[in-house]
PDB file of N, CA and C in Angstrom:
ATOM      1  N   UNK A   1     101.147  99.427 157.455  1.00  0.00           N
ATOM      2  CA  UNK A   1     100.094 100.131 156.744  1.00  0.00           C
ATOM      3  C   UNK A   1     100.271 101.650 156.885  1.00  0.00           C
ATOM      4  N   UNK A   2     101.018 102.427 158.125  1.00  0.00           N
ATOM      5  CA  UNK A   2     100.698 103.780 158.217  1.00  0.00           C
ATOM      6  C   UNK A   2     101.872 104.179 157.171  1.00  0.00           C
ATOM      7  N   UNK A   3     103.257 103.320 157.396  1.00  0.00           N
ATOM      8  CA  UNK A   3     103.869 103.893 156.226  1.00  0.00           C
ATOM      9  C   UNK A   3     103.451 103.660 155.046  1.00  0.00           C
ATOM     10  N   UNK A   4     102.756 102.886 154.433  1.00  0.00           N
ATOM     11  CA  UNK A   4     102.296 102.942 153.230  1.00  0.00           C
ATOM     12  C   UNK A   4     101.150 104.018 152.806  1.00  0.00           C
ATOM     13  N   UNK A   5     100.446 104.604 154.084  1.00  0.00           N
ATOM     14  CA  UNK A   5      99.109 105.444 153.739  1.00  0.00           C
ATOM     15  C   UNK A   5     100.182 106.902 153.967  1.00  0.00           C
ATOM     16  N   UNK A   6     101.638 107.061 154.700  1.00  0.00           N
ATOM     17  CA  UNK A   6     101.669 108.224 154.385  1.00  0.00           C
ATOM     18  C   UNK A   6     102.897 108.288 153.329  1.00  0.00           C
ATOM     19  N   UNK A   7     103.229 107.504 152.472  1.00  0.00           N
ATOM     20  CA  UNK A   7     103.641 107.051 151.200  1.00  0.00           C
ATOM     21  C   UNK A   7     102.805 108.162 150.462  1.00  0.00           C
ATOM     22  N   UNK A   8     101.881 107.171 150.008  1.00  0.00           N
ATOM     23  CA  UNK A   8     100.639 108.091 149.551  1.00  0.00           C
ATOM     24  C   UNK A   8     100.507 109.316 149.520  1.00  0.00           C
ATOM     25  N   UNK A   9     100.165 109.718 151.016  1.00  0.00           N
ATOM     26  CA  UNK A   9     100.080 111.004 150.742  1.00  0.00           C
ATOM     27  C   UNK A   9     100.817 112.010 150.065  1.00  0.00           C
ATOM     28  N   UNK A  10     102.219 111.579 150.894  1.00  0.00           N
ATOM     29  CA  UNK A  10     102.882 112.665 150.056  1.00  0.00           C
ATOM     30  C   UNK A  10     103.081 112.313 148.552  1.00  0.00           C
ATOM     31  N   UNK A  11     102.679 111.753 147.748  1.00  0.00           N
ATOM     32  CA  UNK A  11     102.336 111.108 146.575  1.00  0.00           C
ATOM     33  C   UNK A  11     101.117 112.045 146.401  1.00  0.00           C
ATOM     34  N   UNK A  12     100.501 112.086 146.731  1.00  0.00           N
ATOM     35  CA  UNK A  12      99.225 113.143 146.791  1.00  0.00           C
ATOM     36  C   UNK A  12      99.546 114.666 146.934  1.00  0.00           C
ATOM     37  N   UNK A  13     100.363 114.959 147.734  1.00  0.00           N
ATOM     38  CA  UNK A  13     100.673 116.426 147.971  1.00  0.00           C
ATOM     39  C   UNK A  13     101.774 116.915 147.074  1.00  0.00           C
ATOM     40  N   UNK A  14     102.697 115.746 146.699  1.00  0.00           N
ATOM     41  CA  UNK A  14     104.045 116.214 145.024  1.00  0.00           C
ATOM     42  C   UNK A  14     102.677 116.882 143.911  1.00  0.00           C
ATOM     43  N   UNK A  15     101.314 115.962 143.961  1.00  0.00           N
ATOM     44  CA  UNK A  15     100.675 116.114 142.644  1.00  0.00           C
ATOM     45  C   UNK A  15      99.979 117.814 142.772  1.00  0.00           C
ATOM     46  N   UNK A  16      99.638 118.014 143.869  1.00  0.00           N
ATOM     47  CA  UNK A  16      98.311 119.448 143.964  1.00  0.00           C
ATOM     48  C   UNK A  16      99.328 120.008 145.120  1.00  0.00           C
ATOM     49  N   UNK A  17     100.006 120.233 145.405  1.00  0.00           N
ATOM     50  CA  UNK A  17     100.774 121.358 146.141  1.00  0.00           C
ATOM     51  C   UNK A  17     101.642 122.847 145.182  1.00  0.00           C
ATOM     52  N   UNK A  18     101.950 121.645 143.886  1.00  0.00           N
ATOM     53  CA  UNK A  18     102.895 123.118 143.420  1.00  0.00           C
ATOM     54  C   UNK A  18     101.479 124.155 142.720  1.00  0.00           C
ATOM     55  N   UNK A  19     100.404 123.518 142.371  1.00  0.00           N
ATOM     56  CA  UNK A  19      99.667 124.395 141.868  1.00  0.00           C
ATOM     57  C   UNK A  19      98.941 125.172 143.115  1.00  0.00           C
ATOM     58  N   UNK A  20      98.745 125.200 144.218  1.00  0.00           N
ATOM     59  CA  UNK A  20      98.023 125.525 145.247  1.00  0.00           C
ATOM     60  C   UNK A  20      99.371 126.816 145.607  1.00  0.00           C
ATOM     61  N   UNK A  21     100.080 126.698 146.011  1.00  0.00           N
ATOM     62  CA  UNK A  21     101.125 127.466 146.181  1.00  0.00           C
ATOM     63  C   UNK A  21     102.009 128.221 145.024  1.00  0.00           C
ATOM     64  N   UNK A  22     101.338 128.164 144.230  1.00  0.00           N
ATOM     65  CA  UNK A  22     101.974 129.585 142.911  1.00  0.00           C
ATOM     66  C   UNK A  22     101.072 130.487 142.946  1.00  0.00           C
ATOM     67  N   UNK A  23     101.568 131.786 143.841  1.00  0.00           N
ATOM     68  CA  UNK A  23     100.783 132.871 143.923  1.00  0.00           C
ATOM     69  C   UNK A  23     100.475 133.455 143.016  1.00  0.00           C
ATOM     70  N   UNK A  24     101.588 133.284 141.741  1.00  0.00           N
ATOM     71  CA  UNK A  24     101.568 134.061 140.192  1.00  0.00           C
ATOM     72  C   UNK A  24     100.082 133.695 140.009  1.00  0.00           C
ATOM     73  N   UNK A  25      99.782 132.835 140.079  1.00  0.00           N
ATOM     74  CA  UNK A  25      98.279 132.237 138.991  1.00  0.00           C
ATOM     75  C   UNK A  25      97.187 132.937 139.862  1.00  0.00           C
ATOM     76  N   UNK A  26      96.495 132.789 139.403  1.00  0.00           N
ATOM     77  CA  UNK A  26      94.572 133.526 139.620  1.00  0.00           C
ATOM     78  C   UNK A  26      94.418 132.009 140.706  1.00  0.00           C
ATOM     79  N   UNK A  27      94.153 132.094 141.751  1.00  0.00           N
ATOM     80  CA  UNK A  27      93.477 131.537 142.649  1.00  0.00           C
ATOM     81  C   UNK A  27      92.480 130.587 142.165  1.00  0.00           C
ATOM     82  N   UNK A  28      91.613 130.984 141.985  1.00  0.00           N
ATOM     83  CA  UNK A  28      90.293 129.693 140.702  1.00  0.00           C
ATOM     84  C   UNK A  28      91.252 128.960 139.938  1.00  0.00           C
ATOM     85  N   UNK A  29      92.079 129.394 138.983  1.00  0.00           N
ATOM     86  CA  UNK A  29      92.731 129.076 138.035  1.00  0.00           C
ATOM     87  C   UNK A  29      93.510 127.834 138.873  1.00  0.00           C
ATOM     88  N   UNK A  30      94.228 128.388 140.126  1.00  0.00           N
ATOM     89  CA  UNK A  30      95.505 127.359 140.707  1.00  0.00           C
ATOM     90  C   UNK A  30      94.121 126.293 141.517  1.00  0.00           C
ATOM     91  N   UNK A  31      92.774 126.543 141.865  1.00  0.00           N
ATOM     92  CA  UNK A  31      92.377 125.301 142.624  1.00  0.00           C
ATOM     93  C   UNK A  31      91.654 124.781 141.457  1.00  0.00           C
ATOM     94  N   UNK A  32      91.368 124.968 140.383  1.00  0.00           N
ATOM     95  CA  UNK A  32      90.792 124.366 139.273  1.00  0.00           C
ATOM     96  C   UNK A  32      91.713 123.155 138.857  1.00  0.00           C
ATOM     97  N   UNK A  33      93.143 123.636 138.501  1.00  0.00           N
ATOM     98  CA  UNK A  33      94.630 122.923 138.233  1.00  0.00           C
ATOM     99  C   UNK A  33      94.504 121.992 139.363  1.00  0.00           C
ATOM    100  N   UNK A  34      94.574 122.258 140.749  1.00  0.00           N
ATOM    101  CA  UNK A  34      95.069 121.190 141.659  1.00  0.00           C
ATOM    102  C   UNK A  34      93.975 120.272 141.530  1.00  0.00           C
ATOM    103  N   UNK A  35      92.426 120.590 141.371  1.00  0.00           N
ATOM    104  CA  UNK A  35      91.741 119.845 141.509  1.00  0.00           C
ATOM    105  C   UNK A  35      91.679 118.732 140.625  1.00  0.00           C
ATOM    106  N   UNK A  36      91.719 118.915 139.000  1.00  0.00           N
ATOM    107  CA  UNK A  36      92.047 118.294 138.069  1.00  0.00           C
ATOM    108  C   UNK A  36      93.248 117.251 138.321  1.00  0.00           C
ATOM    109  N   UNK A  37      94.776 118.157 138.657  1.00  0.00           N
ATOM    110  CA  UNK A  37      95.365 116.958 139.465  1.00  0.00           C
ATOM    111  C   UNK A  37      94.947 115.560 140.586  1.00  0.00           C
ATOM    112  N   UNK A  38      93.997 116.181 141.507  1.00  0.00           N
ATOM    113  CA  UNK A  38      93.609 115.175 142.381  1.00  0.00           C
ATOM    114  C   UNK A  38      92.449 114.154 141.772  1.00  0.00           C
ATOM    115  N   UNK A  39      91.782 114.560 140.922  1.00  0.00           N
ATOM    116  CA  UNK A  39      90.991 113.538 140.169  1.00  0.00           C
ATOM    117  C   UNK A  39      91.722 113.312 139.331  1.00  0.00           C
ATOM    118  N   UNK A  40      92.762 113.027 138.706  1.00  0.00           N
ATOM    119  CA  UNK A  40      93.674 112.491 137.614  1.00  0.00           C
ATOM    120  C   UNK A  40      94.476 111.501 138.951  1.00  0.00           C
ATOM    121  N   UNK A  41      94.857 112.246 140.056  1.00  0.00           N
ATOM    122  CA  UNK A  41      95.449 111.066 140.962  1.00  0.00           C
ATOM    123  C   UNK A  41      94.815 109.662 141.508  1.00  0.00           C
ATOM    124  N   UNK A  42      93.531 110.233 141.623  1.00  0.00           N
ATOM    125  CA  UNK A  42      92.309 108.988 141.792  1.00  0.00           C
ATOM    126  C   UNK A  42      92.049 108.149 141.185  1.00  0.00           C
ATOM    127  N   UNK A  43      91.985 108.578 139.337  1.00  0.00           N
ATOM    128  CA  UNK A  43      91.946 107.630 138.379  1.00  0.00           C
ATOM    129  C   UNK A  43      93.162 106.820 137.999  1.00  0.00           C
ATOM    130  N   UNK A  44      94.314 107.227 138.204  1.00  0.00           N
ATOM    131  CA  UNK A  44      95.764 106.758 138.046  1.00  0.00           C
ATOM    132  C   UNK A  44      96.139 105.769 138.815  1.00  0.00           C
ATOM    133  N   UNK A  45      95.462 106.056 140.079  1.00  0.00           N
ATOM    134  CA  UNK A  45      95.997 105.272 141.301  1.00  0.00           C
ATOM    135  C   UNK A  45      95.037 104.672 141.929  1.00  0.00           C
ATOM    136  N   UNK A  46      94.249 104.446 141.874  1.00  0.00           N
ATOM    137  CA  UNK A  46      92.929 104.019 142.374  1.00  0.00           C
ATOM    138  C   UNK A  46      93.644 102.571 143.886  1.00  0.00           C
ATOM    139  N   UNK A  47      94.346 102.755 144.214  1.00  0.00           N
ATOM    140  CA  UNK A  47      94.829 101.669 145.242  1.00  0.00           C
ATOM    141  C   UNK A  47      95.705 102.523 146.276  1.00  0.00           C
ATOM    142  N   UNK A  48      96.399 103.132 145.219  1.00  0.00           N
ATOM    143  CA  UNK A  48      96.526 104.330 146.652  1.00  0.00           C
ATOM    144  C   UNK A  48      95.328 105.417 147.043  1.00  0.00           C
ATOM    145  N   UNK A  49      94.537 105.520 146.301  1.00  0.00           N
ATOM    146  CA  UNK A  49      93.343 106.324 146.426  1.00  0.00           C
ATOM    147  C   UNK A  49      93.001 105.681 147.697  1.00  0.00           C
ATOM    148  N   UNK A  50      92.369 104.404 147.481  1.00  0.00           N
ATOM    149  CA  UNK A  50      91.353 103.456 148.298  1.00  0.00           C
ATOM    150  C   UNK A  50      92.112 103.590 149.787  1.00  0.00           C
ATOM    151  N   UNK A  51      93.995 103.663 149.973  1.00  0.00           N
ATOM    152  CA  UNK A  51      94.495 103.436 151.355  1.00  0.00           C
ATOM    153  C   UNK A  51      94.184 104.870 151.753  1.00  0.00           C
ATOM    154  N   UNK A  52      93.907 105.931 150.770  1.00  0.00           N
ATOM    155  CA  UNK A  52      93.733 107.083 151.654  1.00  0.00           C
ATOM    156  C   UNK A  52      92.397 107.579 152.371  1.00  0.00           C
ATOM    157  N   UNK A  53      91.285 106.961 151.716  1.00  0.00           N
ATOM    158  CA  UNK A  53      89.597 107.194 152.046  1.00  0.00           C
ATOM    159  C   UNK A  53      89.371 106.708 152.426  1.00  0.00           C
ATOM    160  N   UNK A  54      89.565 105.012 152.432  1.00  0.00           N
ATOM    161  CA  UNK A  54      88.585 103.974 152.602  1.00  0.00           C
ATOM    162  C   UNK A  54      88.527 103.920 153.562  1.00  0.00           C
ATOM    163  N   UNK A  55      87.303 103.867 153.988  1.00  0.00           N
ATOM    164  CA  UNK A  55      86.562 103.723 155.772  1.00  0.00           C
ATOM    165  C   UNK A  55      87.305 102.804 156.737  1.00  0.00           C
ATOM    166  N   UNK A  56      87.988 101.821 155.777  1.00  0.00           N
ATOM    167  CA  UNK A  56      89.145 100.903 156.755  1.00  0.00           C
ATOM    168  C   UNK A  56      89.886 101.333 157.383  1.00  0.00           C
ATOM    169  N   UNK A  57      90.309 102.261 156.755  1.00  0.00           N
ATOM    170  CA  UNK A  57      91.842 102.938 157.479  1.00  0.00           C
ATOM    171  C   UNK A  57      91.772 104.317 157.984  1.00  0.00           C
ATOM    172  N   UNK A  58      90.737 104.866 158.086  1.00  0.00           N
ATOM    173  CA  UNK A  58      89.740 105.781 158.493  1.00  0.00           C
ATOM    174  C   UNK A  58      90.470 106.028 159.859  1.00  0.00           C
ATOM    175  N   UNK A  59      90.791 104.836 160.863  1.00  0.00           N
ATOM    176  CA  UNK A  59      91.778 105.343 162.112  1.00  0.00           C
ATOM    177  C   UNK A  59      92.580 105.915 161.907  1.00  0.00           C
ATOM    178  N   UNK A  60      93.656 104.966 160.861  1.00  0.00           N
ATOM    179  CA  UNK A  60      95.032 104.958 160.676  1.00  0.00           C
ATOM    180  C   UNK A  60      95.002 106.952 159.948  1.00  0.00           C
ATOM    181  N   UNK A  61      94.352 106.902 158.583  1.00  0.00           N
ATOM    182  CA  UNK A  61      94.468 108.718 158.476  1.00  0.00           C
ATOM    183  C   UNK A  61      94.415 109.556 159.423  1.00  0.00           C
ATOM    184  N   UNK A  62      93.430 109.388 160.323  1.00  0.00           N
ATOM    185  CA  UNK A  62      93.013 110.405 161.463  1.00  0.00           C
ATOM    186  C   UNK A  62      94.074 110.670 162.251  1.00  0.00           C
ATOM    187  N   UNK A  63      94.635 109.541 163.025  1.00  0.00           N
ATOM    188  CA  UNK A  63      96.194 109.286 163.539  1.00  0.00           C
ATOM    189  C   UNK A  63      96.928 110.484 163.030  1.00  0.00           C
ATOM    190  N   UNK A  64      97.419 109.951 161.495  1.00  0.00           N
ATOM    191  CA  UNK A  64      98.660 110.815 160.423  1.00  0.00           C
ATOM    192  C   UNK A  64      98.662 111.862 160.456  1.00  0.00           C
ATOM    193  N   UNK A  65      96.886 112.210 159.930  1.00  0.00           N
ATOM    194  CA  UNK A  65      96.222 113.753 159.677  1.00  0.00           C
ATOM    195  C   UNK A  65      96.480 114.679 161.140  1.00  0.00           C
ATOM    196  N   UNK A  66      96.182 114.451 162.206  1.00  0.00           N
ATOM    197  CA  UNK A  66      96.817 114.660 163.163  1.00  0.00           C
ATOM    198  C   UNK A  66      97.696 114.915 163.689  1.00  0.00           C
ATOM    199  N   UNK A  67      98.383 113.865 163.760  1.00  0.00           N
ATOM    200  CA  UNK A  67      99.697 113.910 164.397  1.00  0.00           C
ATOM    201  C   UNK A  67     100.911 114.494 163.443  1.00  0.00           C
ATOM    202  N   UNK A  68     100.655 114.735 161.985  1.00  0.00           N
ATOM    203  CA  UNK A  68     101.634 114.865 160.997  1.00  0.00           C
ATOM    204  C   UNK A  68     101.239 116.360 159.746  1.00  0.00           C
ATOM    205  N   UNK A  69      99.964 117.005 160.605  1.00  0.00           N
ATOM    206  CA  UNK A  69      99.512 117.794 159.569  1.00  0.00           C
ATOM    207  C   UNK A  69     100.454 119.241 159.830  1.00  0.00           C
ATOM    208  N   UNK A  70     101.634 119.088 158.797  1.00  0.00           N
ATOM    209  CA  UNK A  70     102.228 120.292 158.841  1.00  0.00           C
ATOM    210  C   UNK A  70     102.165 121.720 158.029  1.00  0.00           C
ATOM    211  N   UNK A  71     102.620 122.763 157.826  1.00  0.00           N
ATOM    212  CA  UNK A  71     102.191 123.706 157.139  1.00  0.00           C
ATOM    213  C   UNK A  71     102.586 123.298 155.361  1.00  0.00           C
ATOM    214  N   UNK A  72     103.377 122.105 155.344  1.00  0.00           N
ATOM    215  CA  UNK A  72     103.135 122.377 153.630  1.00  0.00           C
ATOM    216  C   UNK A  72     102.866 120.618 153.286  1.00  0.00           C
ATOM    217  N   UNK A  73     102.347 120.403 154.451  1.00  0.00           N
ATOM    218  CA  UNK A  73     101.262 119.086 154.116  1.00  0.00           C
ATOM    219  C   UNK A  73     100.094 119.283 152.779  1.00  0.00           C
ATOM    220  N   UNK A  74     100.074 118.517 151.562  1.00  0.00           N
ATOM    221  CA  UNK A  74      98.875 118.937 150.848  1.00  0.00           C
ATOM    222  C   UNK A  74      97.581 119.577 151.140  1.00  0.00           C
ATOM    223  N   UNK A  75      96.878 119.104 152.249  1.00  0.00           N
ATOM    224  CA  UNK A  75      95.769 119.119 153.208  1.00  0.00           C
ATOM    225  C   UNK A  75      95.956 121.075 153.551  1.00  0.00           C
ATOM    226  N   UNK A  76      97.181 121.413 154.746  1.00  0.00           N
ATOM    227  CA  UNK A  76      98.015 122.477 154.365  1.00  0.00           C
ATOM    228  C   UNK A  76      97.514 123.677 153.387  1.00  0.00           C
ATOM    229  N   UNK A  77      98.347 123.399 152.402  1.00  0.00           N
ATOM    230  CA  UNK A  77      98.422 123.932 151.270  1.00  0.00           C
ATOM    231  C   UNK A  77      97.094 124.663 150.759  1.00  0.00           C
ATOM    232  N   UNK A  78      96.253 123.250 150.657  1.00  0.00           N
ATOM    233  CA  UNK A  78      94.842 123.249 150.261  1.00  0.00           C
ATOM    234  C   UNK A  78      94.194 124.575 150.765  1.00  0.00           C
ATOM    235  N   UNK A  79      94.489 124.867 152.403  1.00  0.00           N
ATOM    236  CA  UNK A  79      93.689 125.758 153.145  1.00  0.00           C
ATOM    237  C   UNK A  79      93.891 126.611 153.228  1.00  0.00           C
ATOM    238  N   UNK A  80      95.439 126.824 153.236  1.00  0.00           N
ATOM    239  CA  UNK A  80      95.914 128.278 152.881  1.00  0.00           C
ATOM    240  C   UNK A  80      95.075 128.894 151.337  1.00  0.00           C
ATOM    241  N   UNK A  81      94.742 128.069 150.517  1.00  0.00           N
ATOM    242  CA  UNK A  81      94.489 128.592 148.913  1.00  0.00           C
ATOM    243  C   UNK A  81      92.728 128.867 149.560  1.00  0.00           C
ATOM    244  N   UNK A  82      92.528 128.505 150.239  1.00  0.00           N
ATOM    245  CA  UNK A  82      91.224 128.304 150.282  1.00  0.00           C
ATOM    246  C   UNK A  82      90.663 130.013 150.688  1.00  0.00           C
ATOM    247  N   UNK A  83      91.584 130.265 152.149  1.00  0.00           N
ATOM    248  CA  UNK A  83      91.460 130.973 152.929  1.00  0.00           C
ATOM    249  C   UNK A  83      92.295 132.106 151.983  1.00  0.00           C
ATOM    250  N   UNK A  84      93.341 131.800 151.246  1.00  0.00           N
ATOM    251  CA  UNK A  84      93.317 133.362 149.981  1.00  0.00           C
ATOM    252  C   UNK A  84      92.373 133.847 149.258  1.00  0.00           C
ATOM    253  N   UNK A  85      91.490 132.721 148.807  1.00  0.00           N
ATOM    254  CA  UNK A  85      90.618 132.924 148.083  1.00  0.00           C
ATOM    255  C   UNK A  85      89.225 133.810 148.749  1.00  0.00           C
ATOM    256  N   UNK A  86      88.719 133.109 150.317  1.00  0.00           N
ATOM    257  CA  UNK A  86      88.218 134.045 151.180  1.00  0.00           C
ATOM    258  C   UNK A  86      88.400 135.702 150.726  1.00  0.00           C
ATOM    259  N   UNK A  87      89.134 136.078 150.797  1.00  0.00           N
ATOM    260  CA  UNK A  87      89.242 137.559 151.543  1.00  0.00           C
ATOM    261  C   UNK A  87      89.375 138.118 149.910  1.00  0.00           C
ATOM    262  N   UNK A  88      89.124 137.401 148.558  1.00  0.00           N
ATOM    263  CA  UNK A  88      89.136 138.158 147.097  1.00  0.00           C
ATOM    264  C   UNK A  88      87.575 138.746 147.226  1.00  0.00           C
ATOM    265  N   UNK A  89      86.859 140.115 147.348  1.00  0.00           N
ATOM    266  CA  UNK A  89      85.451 140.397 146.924  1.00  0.00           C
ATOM    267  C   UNK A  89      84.966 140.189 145.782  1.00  0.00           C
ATOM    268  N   UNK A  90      85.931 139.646 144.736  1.00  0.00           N
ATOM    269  CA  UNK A  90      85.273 139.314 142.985  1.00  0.00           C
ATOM    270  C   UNK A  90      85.031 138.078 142.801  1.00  0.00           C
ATOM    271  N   UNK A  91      85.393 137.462 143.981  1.00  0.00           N
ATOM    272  CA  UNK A  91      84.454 135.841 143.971  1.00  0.00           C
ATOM    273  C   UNK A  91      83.627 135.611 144.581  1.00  0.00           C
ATOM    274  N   UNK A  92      83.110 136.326 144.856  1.00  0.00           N
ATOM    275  CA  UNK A  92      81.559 135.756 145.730  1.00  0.00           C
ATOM    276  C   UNK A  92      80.271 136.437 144.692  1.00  0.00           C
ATOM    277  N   UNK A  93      79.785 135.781 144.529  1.00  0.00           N
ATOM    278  CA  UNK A  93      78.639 136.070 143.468  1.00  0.00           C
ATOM    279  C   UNK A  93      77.319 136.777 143.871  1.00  0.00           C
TER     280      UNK A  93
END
């Protein structure tokens, strides 16, 4: 099962990593894109979705997420865009 949930993931991180990491684009613009990717991955895949959330395997992620969360892990990626987006003063309303 863990190789199949981190199958997945990186199945998850090919889809919303290249948009999270193109500095060219407007920040909103690149987490708008990834996000759209990750709900297009949910509806596509809805079985690899389920091995990555579902409260079942809820150990088994925590384990991965853990023990395997590297700097260009999707998860990663995600936070770096997050934490660029932080420090812009024309997004906070």
């Amino acid at each position: 099962m863990e190789t199949m949930i981190k199958s997945c993931f990186s199945e998850l991180d090919k889809e919303i990593s290249p948009y999270l990491l193109d500095r060219e684009g407007d920040i909103l613009d690149r987490l708008s894109l990834a996000l759209k990717k990750y709900l297009e991955f949910a509806k596509n895949n809805p079985h690899m979705y389920q091995l990555l959330f579902a409260k079942k395997y809820a150990h088994i992620r925590e384990e991965l997420v853990t023990a395997e969360d590297s700097d260009s892990s999707g998860f990663a990626n995600l936070k770096k865009a997050i934490e660029e987006g932080t420090f812009r003063k024309d997004l906070y309303f």
